[in-house]
PDB file of N, CA and C in Angstrom:
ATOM      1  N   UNK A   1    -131.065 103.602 -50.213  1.00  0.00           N
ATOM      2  CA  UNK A   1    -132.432 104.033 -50.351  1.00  0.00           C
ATOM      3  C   UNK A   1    -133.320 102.797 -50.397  1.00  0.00           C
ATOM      4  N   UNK A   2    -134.141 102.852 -49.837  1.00  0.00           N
ATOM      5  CA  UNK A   2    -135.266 101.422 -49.619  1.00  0.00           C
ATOM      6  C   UNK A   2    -136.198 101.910 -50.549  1.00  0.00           C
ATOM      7  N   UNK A   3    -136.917 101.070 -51.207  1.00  0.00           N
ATOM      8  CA  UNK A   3    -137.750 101.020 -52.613  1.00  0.00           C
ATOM      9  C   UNK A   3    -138.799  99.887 -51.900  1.00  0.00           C
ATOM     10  N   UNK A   4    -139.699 100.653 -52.952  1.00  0.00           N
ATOM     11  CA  UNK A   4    -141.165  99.289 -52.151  1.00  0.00           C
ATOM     12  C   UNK A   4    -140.629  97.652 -52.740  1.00  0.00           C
ATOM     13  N   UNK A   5    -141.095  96.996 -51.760  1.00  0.00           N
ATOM     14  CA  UNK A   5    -140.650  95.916 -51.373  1.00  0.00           C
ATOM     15  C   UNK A   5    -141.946  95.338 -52.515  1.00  0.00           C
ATOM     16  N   UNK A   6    -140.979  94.190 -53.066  1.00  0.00           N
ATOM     17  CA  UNK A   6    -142.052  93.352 -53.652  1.00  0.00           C
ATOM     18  C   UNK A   6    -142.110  91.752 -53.078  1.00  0.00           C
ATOM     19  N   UNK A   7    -143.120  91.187 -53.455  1.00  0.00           N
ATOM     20  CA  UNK A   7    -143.129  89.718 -53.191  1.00  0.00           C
ATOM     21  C   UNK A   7    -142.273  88.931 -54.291  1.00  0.00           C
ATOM     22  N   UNK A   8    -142.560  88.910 -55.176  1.00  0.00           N
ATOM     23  CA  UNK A   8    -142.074  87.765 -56.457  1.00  0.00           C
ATOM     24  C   UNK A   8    -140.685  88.625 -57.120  1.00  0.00           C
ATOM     25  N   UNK A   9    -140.999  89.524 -57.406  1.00  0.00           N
ATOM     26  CA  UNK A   9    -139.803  90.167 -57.931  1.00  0.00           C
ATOM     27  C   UNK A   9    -139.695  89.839 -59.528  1.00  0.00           C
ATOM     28  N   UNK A  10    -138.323  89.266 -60.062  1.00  0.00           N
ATOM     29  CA  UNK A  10    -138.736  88.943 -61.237  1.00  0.00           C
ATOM     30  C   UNK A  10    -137.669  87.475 -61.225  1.00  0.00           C
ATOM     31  N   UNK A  11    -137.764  86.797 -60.255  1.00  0.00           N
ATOM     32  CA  UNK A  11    -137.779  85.010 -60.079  1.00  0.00           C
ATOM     33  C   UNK A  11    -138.812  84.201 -60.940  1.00  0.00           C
ATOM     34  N   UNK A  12    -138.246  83.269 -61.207  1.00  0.00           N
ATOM     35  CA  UNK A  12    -139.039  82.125 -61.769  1.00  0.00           C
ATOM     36  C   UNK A  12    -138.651  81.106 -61.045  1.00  0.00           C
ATOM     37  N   UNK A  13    -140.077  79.983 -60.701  1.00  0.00           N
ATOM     38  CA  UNK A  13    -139.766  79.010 -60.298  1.00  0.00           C
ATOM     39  C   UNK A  13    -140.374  78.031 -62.122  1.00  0.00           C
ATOM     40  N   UNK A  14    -139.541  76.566 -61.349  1.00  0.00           N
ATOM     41  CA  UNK A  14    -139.131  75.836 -62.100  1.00  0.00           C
ATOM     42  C   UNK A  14    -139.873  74.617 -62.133  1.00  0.00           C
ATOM     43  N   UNK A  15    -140.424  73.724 -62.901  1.00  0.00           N
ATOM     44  CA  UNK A  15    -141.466  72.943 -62.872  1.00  0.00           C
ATOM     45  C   UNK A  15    -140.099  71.715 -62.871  1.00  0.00           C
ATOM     46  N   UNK A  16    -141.051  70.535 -62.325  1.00  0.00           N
ATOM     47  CA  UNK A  16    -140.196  69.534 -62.304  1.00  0.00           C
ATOM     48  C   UNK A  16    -139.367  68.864 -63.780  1.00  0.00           C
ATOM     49  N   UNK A  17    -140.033  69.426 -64.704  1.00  0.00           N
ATOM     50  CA  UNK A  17    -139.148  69.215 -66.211  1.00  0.00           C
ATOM     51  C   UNK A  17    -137.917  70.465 -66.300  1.00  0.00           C
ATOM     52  N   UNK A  18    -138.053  71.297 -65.617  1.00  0.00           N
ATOM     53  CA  UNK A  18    -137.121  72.685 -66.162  1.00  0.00           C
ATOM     54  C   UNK A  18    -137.918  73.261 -66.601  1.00  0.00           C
ATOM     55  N   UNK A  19    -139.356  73.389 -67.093  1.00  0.00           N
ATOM     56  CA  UNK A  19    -140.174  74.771 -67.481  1.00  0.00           C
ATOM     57  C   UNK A  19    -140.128  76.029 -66.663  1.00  0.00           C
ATOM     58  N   UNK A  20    -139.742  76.940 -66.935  1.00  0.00           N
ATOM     59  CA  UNK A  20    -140.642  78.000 -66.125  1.00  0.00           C
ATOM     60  C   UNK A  20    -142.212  78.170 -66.042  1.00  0.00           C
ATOM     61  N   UNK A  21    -141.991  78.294 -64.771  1.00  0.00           N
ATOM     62  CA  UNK A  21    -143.155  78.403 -63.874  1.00  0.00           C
ATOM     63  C   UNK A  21    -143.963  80.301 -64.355  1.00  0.00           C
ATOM     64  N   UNK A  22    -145.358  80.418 -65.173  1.00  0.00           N
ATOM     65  CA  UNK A  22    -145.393  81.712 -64.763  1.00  0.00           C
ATOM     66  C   UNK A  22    -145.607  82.492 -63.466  1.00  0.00           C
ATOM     67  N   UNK A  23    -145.180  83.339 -63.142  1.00  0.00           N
ATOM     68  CA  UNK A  23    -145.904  84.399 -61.682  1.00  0.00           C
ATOM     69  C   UNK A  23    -146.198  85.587 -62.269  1.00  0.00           C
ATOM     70  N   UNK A  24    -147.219  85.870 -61.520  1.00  0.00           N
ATOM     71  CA  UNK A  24    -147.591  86.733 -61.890  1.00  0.00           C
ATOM     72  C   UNK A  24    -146.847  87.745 -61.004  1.00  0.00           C
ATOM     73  N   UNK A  25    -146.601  89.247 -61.696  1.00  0.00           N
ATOM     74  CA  UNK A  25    -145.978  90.100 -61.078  1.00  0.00           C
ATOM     75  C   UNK A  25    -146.881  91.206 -60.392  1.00  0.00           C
ATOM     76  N   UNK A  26    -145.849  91.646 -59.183  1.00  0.00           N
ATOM     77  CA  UNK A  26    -146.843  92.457 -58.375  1.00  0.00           C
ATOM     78  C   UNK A  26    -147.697  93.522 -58.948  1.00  0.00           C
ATOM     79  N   UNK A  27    -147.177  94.047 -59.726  1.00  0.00           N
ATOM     80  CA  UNK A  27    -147.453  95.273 -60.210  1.00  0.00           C
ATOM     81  C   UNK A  27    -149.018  95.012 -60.667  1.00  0.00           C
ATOM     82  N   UNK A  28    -149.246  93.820 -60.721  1.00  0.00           N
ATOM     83  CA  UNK A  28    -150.225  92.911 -61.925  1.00  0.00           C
ATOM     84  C   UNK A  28    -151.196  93.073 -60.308  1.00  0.00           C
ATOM     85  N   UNK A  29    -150.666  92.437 -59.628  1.00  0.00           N
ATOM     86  CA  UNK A  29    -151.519  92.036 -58.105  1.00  0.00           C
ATOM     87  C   UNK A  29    -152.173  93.518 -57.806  1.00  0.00           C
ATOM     88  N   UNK A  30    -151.583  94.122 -57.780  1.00  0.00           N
ATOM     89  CA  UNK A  30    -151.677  96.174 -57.154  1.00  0.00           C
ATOM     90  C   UNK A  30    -152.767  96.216 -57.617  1.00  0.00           C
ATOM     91  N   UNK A  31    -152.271  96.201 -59.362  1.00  0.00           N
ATOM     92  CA  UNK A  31    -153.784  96.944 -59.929  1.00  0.00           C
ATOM     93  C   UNK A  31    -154.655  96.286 -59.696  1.00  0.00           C
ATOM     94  N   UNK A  32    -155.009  95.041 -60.051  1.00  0.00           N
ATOM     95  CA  UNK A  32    -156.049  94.065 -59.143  1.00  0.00           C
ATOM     96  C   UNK A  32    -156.678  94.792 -58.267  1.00  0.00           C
ATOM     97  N   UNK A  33    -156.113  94.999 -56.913  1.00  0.00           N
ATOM     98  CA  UNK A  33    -156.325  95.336 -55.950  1.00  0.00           C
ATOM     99  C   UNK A  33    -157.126  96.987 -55.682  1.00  0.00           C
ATOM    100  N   UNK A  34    -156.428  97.509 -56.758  1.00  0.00           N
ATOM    101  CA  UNK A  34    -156.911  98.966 -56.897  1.00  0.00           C
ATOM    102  C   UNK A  34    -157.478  99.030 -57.811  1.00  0.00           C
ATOM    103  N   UNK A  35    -159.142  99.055 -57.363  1.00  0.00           N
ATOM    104  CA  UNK A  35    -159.731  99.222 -58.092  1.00  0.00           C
ATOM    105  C   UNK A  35    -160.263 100.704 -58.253  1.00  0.00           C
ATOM    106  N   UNK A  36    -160.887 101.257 -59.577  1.00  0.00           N
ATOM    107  CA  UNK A  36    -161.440 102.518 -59.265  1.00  0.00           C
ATOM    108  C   UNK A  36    -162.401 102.712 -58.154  1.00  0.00           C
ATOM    109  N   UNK A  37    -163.145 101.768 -57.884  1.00  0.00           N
ATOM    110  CA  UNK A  37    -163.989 101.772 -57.335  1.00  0.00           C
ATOM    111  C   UNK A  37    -163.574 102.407 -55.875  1.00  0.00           C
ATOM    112  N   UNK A  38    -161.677 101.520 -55.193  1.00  0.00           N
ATOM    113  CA  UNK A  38    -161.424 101.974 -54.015  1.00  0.00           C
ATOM    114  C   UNK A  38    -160.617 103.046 -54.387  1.00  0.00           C
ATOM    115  N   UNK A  39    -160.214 103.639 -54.992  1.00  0.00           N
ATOM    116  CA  UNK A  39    -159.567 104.309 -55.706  1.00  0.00           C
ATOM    117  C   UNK A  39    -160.647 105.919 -55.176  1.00  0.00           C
ATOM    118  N   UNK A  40    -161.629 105.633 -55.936  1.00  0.00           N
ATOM    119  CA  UNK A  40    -162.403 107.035 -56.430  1.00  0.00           C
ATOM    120  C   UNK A  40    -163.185 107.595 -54.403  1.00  0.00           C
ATOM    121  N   UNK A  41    -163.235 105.773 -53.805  1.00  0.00           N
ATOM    122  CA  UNK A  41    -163.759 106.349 -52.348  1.00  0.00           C
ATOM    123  C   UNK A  41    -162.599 106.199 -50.953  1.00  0.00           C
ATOM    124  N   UNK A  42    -161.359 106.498 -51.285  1.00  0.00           N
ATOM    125  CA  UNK A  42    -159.842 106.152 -50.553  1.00  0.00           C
ATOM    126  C   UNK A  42    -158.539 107.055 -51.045  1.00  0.00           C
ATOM    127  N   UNK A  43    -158.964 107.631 -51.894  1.00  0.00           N
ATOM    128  CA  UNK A  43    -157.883 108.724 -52.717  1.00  0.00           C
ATOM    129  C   UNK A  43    -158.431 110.117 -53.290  1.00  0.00           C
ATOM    130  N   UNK A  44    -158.131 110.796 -54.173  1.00  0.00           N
ATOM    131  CA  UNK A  44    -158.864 111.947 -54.501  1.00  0.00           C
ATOM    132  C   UNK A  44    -158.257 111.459 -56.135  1.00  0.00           C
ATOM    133  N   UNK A  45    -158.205 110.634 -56.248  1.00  0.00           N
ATOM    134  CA  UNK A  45    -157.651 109.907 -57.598  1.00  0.00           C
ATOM    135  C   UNK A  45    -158.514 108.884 -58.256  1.00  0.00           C
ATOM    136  N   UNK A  46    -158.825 108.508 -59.482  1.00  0.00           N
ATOM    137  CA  UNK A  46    -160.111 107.858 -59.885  1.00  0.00           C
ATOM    138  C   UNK A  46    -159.542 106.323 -60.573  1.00  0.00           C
ATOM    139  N   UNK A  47    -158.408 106.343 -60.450  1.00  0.00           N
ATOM    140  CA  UNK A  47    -157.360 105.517 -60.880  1.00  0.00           C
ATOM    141  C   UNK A  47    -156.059 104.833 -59.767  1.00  0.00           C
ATOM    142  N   UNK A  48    -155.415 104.097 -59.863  1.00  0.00           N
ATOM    143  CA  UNK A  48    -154.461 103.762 -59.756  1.00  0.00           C
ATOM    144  C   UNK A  48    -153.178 104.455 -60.753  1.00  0.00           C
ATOM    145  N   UNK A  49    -153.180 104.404 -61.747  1.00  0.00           N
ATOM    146  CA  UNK A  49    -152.312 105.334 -62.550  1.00  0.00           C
ATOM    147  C   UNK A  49    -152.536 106.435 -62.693  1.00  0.00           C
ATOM    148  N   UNK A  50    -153.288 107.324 -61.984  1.00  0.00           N
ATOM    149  CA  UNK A  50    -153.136 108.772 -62.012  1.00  0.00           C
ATOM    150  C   UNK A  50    -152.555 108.620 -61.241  1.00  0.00           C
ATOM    151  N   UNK A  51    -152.968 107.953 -59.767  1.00  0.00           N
ATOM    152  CA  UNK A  51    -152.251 108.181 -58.421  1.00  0.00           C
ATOM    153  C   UNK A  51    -150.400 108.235 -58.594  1.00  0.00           C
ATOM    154  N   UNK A  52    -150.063 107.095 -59.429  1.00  0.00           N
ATOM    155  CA  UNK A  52    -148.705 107.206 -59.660  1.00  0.00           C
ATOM    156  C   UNK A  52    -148.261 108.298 -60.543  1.00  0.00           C
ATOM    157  N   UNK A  53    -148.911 108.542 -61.609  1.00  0.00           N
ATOM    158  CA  UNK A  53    -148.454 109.694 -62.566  1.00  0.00           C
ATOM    159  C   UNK A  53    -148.879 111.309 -61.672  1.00  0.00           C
ATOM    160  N   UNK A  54    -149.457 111.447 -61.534  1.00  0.00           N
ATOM    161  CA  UNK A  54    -149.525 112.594 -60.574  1.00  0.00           C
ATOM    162  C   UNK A  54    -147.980 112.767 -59.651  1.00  0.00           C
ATOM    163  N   UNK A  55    -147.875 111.572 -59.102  1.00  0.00           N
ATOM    164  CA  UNK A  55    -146.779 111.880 -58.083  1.00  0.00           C
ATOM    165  C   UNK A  55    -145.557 111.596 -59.017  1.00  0.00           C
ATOM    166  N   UNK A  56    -145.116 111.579 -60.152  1.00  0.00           N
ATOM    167  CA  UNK A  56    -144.295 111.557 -60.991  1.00  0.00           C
ATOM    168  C   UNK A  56    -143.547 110.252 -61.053  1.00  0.00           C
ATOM    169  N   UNK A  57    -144.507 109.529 -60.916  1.00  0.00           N
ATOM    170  CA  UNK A  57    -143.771 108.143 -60.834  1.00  0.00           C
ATOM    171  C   UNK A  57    -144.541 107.253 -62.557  1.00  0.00           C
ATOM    172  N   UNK A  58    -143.190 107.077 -63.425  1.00  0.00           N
ATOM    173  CA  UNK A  58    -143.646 106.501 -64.644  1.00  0.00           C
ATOM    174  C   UNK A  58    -143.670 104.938 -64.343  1.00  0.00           C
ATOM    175  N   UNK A  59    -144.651 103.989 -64.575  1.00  0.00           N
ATOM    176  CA  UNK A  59    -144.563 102.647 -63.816  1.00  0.00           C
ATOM    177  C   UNK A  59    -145.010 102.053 -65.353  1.00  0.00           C
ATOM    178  N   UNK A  60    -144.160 101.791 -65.821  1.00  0.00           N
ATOM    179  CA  UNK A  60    -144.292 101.091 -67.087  1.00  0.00           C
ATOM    180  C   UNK A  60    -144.232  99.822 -67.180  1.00  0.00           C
ATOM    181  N   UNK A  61    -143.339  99.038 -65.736  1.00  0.00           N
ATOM    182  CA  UNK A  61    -142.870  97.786 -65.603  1.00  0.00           C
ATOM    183  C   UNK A  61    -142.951  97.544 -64.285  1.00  0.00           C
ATOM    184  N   UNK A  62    -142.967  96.196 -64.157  1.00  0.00           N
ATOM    185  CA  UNK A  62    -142.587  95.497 -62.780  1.00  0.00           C
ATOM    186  C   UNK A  62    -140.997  96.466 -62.097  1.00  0.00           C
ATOM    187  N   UNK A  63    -140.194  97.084 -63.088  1.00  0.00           N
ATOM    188  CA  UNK A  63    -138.814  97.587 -62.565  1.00  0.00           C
ATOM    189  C   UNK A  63    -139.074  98.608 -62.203  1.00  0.00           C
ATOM    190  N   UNK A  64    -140.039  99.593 -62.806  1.00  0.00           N
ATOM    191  CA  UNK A  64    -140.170 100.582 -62.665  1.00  0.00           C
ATOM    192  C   UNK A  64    -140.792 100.888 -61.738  1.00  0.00           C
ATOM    193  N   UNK A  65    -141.728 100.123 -61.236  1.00  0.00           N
ATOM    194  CA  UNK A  65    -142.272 100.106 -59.544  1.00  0.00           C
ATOM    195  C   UNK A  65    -141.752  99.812 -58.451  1.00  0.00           C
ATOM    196  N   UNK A  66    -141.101  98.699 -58.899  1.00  0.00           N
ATOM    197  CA  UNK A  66    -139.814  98.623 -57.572  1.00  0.00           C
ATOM    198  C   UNK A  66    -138.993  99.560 -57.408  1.00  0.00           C
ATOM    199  N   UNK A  67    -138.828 100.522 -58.271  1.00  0.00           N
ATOM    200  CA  UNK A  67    -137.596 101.264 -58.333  1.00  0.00           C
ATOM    201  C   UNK A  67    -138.613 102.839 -57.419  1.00  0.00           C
ATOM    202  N   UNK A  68    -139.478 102.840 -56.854  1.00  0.00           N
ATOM    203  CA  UNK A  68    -139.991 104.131 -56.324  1.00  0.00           C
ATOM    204  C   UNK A  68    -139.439 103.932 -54.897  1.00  0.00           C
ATOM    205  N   UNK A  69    -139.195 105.168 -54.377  1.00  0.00           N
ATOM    206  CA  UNK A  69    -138.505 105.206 -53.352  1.00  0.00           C
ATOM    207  C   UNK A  69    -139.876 104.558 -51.953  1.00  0.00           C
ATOM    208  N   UNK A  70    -139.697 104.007 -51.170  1.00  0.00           N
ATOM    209  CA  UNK A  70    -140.668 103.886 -50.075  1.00  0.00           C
ATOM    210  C   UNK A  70    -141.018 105.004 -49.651  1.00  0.00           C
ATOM    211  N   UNK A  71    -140.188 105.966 -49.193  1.00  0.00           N
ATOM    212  CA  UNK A  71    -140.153 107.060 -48.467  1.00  0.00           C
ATOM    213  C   UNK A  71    -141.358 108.064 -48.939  1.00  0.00           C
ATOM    214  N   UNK A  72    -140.767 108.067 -50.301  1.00  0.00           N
ATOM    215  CA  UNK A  72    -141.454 108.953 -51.196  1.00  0.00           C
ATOM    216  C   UNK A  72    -143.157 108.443 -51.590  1.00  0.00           C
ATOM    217  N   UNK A  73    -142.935 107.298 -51.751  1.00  0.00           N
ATOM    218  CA  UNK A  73    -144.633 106.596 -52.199  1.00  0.00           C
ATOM    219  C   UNK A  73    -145.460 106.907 -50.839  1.00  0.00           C
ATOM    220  N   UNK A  74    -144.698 106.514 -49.396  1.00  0.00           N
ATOM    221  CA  UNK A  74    -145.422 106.939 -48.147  1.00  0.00           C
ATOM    222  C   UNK A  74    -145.915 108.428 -47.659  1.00  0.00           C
ATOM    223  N   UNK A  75    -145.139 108.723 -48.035  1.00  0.00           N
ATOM    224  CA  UNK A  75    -145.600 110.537 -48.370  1.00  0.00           C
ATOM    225  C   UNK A  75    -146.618 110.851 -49.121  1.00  0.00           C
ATOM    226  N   UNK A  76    -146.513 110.300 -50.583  1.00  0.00           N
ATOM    227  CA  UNK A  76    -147.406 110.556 -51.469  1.00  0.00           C
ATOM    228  C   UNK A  76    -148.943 109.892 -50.782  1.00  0.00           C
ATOM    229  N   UNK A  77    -148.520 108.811 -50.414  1.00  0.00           N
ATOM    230  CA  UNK A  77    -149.856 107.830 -49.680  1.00  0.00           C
ATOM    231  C   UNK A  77    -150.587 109.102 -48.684  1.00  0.00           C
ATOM    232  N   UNK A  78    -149.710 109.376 -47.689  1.00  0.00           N
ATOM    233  CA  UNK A  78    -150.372 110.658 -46.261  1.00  0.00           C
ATOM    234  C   UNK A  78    -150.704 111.445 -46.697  1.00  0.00           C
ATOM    235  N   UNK A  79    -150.373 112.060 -48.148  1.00  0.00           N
ATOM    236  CA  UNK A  79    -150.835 113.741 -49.080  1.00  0.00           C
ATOM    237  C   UNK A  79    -152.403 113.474 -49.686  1.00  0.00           C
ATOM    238  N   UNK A  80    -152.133 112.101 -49.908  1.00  0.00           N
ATOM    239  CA  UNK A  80    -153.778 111.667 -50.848  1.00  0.00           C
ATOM    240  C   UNK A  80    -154.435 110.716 -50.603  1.00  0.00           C
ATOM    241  N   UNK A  81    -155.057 110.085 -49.539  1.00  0.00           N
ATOM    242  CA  UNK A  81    -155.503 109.919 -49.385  1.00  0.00           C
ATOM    243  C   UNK A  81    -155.562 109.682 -47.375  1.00  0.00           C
ATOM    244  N   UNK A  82    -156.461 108.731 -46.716  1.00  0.00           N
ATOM    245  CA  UNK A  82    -156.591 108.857 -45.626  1.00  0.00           C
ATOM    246  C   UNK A  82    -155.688 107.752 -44.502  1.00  0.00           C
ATOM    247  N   UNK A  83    -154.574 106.827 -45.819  1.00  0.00           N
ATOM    248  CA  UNK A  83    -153.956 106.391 -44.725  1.00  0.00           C
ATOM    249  C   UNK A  83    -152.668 106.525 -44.291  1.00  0.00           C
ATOM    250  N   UNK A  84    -151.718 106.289 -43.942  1.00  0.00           N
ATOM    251  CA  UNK A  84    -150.480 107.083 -43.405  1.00  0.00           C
ATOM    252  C   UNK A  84    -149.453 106.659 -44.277  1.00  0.00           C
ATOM    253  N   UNK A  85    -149.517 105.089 -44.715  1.00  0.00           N
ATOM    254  CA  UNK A  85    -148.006 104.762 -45.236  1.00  0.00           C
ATOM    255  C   UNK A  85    -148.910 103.590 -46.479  1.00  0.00           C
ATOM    256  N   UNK A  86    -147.750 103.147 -47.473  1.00  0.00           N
ATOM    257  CA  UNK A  86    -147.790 102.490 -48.836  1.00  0.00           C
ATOM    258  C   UNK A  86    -148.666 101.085 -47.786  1.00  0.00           C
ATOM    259  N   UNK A  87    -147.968 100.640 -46.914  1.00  0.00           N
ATOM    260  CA  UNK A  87    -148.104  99.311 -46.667  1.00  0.00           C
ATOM    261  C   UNK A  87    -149.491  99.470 -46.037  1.00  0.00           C
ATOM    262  N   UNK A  88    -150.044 100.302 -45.299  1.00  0.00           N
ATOM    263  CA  UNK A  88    -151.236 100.253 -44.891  1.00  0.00           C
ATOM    264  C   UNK A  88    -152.733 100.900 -46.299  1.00  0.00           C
ATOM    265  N   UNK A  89    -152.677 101.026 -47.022  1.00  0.00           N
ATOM    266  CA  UNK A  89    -153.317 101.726 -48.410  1.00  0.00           C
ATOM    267  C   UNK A  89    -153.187 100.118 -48.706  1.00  0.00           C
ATOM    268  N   UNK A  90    -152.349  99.767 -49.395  1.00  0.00           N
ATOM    269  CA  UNK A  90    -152.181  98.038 -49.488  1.00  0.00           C
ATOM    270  C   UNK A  90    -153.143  97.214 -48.705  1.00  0.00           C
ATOM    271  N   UNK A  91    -153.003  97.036 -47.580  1.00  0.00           N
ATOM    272  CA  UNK A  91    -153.669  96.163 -47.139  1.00  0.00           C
ATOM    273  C   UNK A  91    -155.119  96.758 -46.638  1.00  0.00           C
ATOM    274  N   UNK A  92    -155.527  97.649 -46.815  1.00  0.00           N
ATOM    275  CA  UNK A  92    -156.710  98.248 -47.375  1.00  0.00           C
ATOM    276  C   UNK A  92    -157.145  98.089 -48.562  1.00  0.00           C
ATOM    277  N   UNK A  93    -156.694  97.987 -49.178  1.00  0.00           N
ATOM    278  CA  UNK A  93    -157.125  97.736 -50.886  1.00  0.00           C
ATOM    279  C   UNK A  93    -157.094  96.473 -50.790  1.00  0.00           C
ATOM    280  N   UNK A  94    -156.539  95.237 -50.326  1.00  0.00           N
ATOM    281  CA  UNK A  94    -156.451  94.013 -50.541  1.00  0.00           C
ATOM    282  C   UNK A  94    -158.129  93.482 -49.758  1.00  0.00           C
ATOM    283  N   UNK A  95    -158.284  94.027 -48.445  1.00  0.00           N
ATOM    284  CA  UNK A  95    -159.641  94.109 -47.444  1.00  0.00           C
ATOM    285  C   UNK A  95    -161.247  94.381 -48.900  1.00  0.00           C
ATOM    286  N   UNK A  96    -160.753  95.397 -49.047  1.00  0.00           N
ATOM    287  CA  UNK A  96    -161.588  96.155 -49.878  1.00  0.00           C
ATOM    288  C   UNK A  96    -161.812  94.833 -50.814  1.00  0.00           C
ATOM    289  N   UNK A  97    -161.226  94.168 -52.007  1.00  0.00           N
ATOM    290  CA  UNK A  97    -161.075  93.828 -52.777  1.00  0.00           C
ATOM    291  C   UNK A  97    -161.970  91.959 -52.059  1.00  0.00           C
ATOM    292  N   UNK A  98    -161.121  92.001 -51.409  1.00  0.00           N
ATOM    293  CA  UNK A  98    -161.866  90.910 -50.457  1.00  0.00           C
ATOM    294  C   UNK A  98    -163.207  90.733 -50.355  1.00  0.00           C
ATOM    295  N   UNK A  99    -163.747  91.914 -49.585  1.00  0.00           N
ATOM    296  CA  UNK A  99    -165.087  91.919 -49.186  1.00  0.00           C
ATOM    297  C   UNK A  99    -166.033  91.906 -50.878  1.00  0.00           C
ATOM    298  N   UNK A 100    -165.458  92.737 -51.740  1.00  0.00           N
ATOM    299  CA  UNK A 100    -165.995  92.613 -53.179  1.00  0.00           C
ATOM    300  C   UNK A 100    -166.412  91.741 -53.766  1.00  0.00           C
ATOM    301  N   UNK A 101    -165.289  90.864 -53.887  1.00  0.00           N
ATOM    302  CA  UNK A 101    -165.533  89.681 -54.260  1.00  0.00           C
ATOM    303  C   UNK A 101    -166.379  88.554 -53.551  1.00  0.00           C
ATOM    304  N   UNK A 102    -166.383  88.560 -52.080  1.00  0.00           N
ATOM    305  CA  UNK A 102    -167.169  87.726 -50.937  1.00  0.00           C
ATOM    306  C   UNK A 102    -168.958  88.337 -51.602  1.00  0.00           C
ATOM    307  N   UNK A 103    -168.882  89.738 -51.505  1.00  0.00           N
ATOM    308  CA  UNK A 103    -169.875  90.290 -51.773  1.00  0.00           C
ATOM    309  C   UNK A 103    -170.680  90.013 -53.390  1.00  0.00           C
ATOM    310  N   UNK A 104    -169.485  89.430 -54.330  1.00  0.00           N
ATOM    311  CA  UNK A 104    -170.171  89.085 -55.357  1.00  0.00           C
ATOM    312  C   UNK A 104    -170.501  87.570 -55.811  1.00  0.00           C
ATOM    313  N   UNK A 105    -169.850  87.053 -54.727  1.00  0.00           N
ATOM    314  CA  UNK A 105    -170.809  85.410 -54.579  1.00  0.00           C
ATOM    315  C   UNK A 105    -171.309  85.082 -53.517  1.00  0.00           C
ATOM    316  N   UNK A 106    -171.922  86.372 -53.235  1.00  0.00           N
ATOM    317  CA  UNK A 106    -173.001  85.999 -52.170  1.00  0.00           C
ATOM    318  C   UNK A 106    -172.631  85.389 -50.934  1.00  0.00           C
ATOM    319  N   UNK A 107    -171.540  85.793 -50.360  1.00  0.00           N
ATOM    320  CA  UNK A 107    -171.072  85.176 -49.125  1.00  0.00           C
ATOM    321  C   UNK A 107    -171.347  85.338 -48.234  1.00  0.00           C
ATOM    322  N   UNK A 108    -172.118  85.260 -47.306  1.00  0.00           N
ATOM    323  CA  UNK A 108    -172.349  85.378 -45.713  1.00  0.00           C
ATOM    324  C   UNK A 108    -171.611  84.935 -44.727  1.00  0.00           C
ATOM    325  N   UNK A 109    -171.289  85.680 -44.033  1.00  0.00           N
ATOM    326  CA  UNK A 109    -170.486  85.783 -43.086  1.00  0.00           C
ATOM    327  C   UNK A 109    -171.265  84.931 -42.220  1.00  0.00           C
ATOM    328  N   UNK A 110    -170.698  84.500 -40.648  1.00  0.00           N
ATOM    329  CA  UNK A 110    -171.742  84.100 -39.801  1.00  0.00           C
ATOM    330  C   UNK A 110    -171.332  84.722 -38.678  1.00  0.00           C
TER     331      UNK A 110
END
């Protein structure tokens, strides 16, 4: 069964003394990314954690998100809102989040 794919996972990198390095975990990045704001105009959900609790997914942890089936989150993605699969909602929310921020220091495009 394929499970959403993460970037960092739960690796540590290592500073040149042996410290661990923090990363931040995806789960941390998502919500970032999902904001209510794209949330309330991209879903029929006003949240990011309804969206998962609705579809019966308990995401308490970085494990517990990795552990949702792809299949199943892509489904849930095509039922609620307007784009087809996990990975495209993602990089919509990342766009979204983008322009937000460009938009809140005044960035002009040219």
């Amino acid at each position: 069964m394929k499970t959403l794919e993460t970037q960092f996972g739960h690796s540590n990198l290592l500073n040149d003394d042996g410290s661990v390095i923090g990363i931040q975990d995806d789960l941390d990045l998502i919500r970032n990314y999902f904001t209510p704001a794209f949330m309330k105009t991209h879903t029929v959900f006003s949240c990011l954690d309804d969206f998962l609790q609705s579809a019966g997914f308990l995401v308490a942890s970085q494990q517990d998100f990795e552990q949702i089936p792809l299949s199943t989150m892509n489904a849930w993605v095509q039922q609620n809102s307007q784009y087809l699969d996990w990975t495209e909602i993602v990089a919509a929310a990342g766009d979204f989040y983008f322009d937000n921020q460009m938009k809140a220091i005044k960035f002009k495009y040219i």
